[in-house]
C-alpha atoms as a PDB file:
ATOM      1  CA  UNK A   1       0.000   0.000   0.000  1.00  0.00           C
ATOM      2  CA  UNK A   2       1.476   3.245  -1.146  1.00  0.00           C
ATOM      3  CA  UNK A   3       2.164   5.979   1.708  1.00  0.00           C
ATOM      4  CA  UNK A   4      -0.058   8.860   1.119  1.00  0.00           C
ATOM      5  CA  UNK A   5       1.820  12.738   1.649  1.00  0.00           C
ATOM      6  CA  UNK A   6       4.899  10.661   0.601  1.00  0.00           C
ATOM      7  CA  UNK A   7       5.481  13.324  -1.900  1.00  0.00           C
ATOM      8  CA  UNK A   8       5.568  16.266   1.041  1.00  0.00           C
ATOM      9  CA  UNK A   9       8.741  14.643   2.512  1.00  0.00           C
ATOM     10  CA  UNK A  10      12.240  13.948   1.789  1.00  0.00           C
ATOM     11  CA  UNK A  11      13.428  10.905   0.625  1.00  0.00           C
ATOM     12  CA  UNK A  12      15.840   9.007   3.374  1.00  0.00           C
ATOM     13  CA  UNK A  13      17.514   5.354   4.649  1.00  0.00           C
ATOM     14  CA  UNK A  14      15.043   2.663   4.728  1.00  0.00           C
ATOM     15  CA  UNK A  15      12.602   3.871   2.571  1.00  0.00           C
ATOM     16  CA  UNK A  16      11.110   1.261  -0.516  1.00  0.00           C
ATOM     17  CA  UNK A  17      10.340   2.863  -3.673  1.00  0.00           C
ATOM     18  CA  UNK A  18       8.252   0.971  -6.761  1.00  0.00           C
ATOM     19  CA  UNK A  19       9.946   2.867  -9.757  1.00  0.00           C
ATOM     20  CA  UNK A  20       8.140   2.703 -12.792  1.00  0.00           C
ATOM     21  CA  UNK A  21       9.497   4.450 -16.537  1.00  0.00           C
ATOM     22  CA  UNK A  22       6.714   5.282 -19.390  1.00  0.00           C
ATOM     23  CA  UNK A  23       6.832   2.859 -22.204  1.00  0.00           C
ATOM     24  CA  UNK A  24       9.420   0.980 -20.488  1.00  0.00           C
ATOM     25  CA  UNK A  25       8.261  -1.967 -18.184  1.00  0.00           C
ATOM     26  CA  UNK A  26      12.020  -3.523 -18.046  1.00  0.00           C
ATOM     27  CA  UNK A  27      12.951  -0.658 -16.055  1.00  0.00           C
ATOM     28  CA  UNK A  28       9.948  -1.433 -13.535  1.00  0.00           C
ATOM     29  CA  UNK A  29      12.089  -1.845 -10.147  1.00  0.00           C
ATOM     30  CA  UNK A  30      11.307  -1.816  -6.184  1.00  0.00           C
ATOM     31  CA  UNK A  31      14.088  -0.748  -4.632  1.00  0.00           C
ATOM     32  CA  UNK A  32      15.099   0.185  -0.790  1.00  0.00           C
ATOM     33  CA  UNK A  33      17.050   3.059   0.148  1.00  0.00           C
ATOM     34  CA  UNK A  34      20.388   2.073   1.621  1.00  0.00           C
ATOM     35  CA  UNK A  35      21.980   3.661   4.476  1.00  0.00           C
ATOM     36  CA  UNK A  36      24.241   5.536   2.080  1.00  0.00           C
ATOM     37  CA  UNK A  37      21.323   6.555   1.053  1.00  0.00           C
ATOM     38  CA  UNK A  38      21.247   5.639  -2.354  1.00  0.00           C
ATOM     39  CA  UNK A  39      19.279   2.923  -4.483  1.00  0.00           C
ATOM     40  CA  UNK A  40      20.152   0.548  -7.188  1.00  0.00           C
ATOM     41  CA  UNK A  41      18.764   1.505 -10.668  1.00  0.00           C
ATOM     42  CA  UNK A  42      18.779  -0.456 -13.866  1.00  0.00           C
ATOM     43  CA  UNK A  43      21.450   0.814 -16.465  1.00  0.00           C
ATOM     44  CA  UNK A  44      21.962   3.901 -13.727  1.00  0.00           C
ATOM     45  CA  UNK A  45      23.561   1.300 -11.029  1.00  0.00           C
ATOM     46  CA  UNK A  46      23.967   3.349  -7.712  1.00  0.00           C
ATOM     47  CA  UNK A  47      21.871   6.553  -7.640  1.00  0.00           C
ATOM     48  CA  UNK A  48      21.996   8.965  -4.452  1.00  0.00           C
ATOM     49  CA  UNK A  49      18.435  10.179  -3.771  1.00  0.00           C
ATOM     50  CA  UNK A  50      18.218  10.578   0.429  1.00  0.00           C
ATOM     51  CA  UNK A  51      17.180  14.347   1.216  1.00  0.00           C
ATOM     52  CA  UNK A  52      15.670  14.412  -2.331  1.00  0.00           C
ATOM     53  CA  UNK A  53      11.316  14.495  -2.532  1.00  0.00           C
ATOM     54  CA  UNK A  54      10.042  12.371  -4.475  1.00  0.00           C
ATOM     55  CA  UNK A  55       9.424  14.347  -7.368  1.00  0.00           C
ATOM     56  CA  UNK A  56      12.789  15.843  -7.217  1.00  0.00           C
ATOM     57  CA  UNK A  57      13.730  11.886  -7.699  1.00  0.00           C
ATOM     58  CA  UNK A  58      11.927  11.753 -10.724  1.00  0.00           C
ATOM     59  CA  UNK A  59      13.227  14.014 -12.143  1.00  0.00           C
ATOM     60  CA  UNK A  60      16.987  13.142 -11.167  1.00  0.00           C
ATOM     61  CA  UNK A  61      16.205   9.351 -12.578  1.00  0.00           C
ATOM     62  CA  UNK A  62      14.746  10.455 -15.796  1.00  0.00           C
ATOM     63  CA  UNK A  63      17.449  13.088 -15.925  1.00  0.00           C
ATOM     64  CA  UNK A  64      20.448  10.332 -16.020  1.00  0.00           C
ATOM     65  CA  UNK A  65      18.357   8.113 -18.232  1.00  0.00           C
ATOM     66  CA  UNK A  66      18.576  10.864 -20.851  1.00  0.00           C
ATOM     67  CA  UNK A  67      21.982  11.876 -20.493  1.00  0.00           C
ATOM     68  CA  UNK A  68      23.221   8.495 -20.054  1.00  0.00           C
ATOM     69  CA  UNK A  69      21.870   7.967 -23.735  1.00  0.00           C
ATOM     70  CA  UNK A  70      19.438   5.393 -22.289  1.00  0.00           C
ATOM     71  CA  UNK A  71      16.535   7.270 -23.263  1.00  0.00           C
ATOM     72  CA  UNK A  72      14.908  10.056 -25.567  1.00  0.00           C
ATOM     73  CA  UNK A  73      12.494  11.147 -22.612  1.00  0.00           C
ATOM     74  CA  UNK A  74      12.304   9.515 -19.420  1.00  0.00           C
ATOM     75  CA  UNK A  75       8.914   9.768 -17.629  1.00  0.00           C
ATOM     76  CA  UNK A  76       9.648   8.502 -14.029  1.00  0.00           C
ATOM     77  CA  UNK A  77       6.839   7.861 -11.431  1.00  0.00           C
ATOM     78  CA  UNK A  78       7.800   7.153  -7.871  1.00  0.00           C
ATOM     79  CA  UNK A  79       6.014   5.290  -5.138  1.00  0.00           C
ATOM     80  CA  UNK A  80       6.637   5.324  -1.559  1.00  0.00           C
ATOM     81  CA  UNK A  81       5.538   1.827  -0.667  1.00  0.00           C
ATOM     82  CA  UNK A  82       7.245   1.827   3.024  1.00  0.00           C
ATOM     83  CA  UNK A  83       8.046   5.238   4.326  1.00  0.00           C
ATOM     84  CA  UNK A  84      10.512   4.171   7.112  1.00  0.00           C
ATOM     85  CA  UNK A  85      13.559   7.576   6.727  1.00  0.00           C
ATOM     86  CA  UNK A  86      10.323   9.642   8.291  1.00  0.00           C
ATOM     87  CA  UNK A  87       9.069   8.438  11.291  1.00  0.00           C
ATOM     88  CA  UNK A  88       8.168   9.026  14.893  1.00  0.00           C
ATOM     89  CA  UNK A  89       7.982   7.299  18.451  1.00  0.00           C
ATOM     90  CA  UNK A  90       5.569   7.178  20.527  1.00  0.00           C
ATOM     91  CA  UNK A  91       6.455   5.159  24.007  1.00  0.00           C
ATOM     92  CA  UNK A  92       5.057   5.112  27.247  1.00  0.00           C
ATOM     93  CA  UNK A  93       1.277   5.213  28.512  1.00  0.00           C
ATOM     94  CA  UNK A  94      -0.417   5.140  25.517  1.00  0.00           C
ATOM     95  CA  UNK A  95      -2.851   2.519  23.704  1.00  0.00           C
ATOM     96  CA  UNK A  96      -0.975   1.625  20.889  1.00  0.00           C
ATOM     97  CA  UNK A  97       3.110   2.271  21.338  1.00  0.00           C
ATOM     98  CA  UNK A  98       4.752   2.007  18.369  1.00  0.00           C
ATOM     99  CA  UNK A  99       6.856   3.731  15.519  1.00  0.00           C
ATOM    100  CA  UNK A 100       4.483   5.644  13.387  1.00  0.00           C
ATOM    101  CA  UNK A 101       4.753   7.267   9.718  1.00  0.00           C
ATOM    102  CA  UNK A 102       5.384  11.270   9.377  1.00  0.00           C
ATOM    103  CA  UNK A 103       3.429  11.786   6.775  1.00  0.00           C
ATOM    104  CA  UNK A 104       3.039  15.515   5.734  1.00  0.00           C
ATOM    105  CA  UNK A 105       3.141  18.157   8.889  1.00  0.00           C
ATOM    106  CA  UNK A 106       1.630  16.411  11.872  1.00  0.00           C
ATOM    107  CA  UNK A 107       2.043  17.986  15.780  1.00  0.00           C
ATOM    108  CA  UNK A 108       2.305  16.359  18.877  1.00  0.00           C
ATOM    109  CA  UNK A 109      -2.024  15.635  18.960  1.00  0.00           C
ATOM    110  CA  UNK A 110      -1.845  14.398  15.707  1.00  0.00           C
ATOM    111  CA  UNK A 111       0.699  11.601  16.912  1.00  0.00           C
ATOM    112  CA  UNK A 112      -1.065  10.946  19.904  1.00  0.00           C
ATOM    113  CA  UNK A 113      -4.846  11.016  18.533  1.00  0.00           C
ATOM    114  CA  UNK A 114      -2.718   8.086  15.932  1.00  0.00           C
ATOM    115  CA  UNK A 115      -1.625   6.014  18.889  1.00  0.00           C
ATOM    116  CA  UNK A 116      -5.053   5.761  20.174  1.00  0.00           C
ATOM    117  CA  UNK A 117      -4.820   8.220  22.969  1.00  0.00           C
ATOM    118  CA  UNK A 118      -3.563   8.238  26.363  1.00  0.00           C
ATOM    119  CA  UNK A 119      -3.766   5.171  28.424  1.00  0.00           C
ATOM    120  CA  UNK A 120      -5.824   4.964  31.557  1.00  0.00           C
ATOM    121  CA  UNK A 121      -2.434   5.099  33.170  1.00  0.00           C
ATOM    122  CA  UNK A 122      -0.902   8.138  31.443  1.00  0.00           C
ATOM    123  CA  UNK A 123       0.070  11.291  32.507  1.00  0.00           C
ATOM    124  CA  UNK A 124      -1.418  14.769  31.609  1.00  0.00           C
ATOM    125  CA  UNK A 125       1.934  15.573  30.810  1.00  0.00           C
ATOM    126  CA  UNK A 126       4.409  14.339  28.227  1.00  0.00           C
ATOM    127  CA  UNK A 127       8.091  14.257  27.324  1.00  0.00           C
ATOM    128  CA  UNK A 128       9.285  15.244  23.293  1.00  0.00           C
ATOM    129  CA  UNK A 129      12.528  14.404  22.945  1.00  0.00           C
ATOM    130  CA  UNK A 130      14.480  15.353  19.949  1.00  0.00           C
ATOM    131  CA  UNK A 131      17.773  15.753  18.040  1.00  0.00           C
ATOM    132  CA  UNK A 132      18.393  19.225  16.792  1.00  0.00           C
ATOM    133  CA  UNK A 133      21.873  20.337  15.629  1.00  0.00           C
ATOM    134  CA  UNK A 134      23.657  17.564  17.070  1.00  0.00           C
ATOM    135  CA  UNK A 135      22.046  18.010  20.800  1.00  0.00           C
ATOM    136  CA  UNK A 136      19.203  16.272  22.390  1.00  0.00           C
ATOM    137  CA  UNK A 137      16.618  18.513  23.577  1.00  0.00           C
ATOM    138  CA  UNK A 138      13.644  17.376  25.659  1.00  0.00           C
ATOM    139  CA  UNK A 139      10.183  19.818  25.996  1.00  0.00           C
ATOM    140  CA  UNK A 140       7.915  19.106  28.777  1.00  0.00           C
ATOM    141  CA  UNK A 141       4.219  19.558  27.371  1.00  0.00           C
ATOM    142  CA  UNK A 142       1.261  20.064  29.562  1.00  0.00           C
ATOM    143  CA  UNK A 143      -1.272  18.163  27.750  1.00  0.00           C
ATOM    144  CA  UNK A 144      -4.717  19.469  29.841  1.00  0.00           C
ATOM    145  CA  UNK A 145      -3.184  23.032  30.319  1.00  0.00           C
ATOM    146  CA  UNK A 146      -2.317  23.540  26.957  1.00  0.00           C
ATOM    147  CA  UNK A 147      -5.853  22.208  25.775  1.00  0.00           C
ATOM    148  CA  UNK A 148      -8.025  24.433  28.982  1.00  0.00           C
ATOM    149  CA  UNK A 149      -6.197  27.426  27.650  1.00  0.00           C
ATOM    150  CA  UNK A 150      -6.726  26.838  24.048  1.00  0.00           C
ATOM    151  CA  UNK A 151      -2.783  27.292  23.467  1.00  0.00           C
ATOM    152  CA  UNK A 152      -1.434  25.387  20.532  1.00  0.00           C
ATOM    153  CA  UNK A 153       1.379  27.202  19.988  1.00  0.00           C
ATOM    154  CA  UNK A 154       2.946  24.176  22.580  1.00  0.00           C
ATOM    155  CA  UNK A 155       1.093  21.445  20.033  1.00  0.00           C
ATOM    156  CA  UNK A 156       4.913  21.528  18.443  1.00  0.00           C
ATOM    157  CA  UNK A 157       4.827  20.288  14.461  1.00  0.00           C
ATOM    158  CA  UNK A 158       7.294  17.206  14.657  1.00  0.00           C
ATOM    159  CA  UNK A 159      10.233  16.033  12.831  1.00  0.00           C
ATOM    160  CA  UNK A 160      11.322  12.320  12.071  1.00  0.00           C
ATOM    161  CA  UNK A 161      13.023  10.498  14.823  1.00  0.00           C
ATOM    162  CA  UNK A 162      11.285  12.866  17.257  1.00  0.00           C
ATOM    163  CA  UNK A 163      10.373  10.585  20.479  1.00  0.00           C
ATOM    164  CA  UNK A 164       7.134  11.607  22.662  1.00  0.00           C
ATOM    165  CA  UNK A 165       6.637   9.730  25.828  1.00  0.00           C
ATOM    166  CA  UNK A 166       3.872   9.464  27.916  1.00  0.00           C
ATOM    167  CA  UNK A 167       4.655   9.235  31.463  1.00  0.00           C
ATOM    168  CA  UNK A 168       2.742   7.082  33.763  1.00  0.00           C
ATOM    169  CA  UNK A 169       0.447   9.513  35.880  1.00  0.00           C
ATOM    170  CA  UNK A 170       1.593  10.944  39.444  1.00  0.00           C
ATOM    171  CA  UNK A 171       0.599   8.363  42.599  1.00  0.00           C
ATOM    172  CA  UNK A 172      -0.352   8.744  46.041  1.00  0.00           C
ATOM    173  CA  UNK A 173      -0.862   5.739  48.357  1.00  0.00           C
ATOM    174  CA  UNK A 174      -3.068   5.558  51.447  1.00  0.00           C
ATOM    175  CA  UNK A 175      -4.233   2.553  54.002  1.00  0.00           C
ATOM    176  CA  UNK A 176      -4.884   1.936  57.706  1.00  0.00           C
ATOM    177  CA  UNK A 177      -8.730   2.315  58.509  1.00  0.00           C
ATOM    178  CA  UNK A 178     -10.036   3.230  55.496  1.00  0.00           C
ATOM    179  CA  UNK A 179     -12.516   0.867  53.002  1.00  0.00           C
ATOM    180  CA  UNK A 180      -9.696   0.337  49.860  1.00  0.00           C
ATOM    181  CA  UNK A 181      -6.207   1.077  50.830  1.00  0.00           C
ATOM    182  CA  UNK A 182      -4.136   0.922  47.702  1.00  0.00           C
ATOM    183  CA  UNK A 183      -2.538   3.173  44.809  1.00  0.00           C
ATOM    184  CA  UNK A 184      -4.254   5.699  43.101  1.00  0.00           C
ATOM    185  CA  UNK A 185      -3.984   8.353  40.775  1.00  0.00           C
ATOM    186  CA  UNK A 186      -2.889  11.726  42.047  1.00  0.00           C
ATOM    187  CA  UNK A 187      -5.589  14.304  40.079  1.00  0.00           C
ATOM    188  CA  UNK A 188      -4.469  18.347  40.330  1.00  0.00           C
ATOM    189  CA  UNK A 189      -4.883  20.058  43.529  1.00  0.00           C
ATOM    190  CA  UNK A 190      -5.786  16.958  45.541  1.00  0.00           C
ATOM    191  CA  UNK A 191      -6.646  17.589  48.965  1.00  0.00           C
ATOM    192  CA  UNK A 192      -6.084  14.563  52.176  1.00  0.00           C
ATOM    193  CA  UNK A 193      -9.824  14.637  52.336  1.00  0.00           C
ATOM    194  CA  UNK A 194     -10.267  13.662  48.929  1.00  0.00           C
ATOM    195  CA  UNK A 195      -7.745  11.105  49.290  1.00  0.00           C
ATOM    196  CA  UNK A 196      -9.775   9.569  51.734  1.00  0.00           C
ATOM    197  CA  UNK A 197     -12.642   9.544  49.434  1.00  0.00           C
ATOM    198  CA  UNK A 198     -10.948   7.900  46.538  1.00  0.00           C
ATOM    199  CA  UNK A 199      -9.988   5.404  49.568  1.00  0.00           C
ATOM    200  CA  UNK A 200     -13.913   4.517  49.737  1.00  0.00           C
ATOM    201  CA  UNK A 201     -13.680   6.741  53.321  1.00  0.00           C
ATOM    202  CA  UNK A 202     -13.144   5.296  56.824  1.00  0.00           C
ATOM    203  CA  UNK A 203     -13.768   2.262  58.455  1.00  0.00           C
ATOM    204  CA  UNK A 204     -16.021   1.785  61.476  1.00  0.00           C
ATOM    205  CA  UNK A 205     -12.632   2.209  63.580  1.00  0.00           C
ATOM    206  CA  UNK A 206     -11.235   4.649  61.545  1.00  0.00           C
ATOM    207  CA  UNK A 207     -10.939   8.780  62.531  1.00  0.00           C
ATOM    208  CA  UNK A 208     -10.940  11.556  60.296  1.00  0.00           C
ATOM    209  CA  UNK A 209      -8.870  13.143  63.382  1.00  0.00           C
ATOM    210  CA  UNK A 210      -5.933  10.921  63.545  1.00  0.00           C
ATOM    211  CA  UNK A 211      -4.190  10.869  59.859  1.00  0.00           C
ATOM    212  CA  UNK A 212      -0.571  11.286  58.812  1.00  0.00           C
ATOM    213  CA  UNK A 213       1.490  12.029  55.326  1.00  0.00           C
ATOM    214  CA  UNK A 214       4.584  10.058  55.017  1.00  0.00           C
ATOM    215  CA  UNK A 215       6.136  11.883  52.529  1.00  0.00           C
ATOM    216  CA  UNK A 216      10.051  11.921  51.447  1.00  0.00           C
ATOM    217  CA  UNK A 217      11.991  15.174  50.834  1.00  0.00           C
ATOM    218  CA  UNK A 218      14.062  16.263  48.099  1.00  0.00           C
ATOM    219  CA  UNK A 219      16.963  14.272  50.228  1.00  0.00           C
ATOM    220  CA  UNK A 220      15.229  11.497  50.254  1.00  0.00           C
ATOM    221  CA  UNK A 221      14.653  11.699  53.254  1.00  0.00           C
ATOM    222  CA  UNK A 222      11.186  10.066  54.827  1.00  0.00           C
ATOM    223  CA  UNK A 223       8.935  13.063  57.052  1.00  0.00           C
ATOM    224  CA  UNK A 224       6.020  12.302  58.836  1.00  0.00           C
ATOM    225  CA  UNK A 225       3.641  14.923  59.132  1.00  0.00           C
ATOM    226  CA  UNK A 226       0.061  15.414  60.917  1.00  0.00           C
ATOM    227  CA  UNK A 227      -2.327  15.664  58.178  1.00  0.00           C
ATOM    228  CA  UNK A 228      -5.304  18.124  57.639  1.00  0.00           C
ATOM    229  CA  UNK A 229      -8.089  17.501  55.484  1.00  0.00           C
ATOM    230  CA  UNK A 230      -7.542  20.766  53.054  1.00  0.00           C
ATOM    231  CA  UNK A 231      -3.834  19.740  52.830  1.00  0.00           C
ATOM    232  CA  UNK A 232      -2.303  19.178  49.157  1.00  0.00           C
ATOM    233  CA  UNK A 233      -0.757  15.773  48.403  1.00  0.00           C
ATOM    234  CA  UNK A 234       2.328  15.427  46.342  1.00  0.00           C
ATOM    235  CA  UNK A 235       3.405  12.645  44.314  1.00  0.00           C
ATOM    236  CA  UNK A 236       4.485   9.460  45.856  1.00  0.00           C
ATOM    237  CA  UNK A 237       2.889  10.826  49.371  1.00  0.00           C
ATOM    238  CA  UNK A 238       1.815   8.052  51.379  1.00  0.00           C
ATOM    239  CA  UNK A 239      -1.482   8.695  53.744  1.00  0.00           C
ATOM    240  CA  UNK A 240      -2.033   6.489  56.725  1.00  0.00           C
ATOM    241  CA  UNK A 241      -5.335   6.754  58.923  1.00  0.00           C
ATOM    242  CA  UNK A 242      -4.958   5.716  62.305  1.00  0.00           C
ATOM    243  CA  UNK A 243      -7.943   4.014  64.394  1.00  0.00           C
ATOM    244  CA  UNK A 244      -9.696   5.614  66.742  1.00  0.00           C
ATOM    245  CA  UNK A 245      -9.368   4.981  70.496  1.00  0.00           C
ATOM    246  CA  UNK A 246     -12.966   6.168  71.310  1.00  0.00           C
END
């Protein structure tokens, strides 16, 4: 199956071309692009044509099949059977992971909305990582923010071999008397007393009165601290409810 937009990109290592020439079905070839970057030709033997489009290719083809003698006019059509030179990653939290075509101008959405979304798991915020220059350079995206505020100037137009990953979304952990202990999902602005609530709220023994935050500072080192409902959790804070004497 032919890649559509295949003509609104450059030409590049890994890509397979079906090359066909008017009125000349022995020069019918499908050919991959080395990583030299060149392909194998009939009559024209190794032809560079990574960083070319495709109907710059054309033309260079039928161009050497003229002046090589070969030919009175060469009419060459190009098709982009597996467009591999101009692709993207997408890794992490997301419902279909997986290397993905560039075709044309597509933006961080685009590449997302093409991996199915993100994954029940996945972060509101995600990673692009890039090469520019020489130098790796990674932008931090806030997904939600950037979507409340109607500002796509951060849905950045990607560039093949860009990576985006989806981090797995911020936790919070709480047990002692409360109906589920376990690990949830740390949502914006989350308050102790709504932790409790996404814990299915107290047992019979448990108090409202009585509840710490273990929580580990930037040292790594582990604080406990008396909690109050209207308190904000942080990521990885651990919430323990206590049982009441009375």
């Amino acid at each position: 199956m032919a890649t559509p937009f295949a003509a609104d990109v450059n030409l590049g290592p890994g890509d397979v071309l079906r090359i066909s020439v008017y009125g000349s079905p022995d020069l019918g070839v499908e050919t991959r692009v080395s990583e030299a970057g060149t392909i194998t030709f009939p009559l024209l033997g190794s032809v560079p044509v990574s960083g070319l489009s495709v109907p710059a290719a054309e033309r260079k083809l039928g161009g050497l099949l003229e002046s090589g003698g070969f030919l009175r006019k060469a009419q060459v059509n190009i098709l982009v059977t597996a467009l591999q030179s101009q692709q993207v990653s997408v890794l992490g939290q997301v419902n279909r992971p997986g290397r993905y075509p560039l075709e044309g101008k597509r933006s961080v959405m685009d590449l997302l909305a093409q991996a199915g979304g993100m994954g029940p798991e996945g972060s509101d915020t995600i990673s692009l990582i890039r090469k520019r220059d020489g130098t790796t350079v990674k932008e931090t995206i806030d997904i939600v923010e950037m979507v409340r505020n109607g500002d796509l100037n951060r849905d950045l137009e990607l560039m093949p071999n860009d990576v985006i990953y989806v981090e797995r979304a911020q936790r919070f952990y709480i047990y002692g008397e409360v109906q589920r202990p376990g690990t949830f999902r740390l949502e914006r602005g989350m308050t102790v007393l709504q932790a409790l609530a996404m814990g299915g709220g107290l047992t019979p023994r448990g108090t409202e009165r009585s509840m710490l935050i273990k929580r580990r500072d930037a040292s790594g080192k582990l604080q406990v601290l008396t909690a109050k409902h209207d308190d904000l959790l942080q990521t990885d804070d651990v919430v323990f409810v206590k049982e009441s004497w009375f």
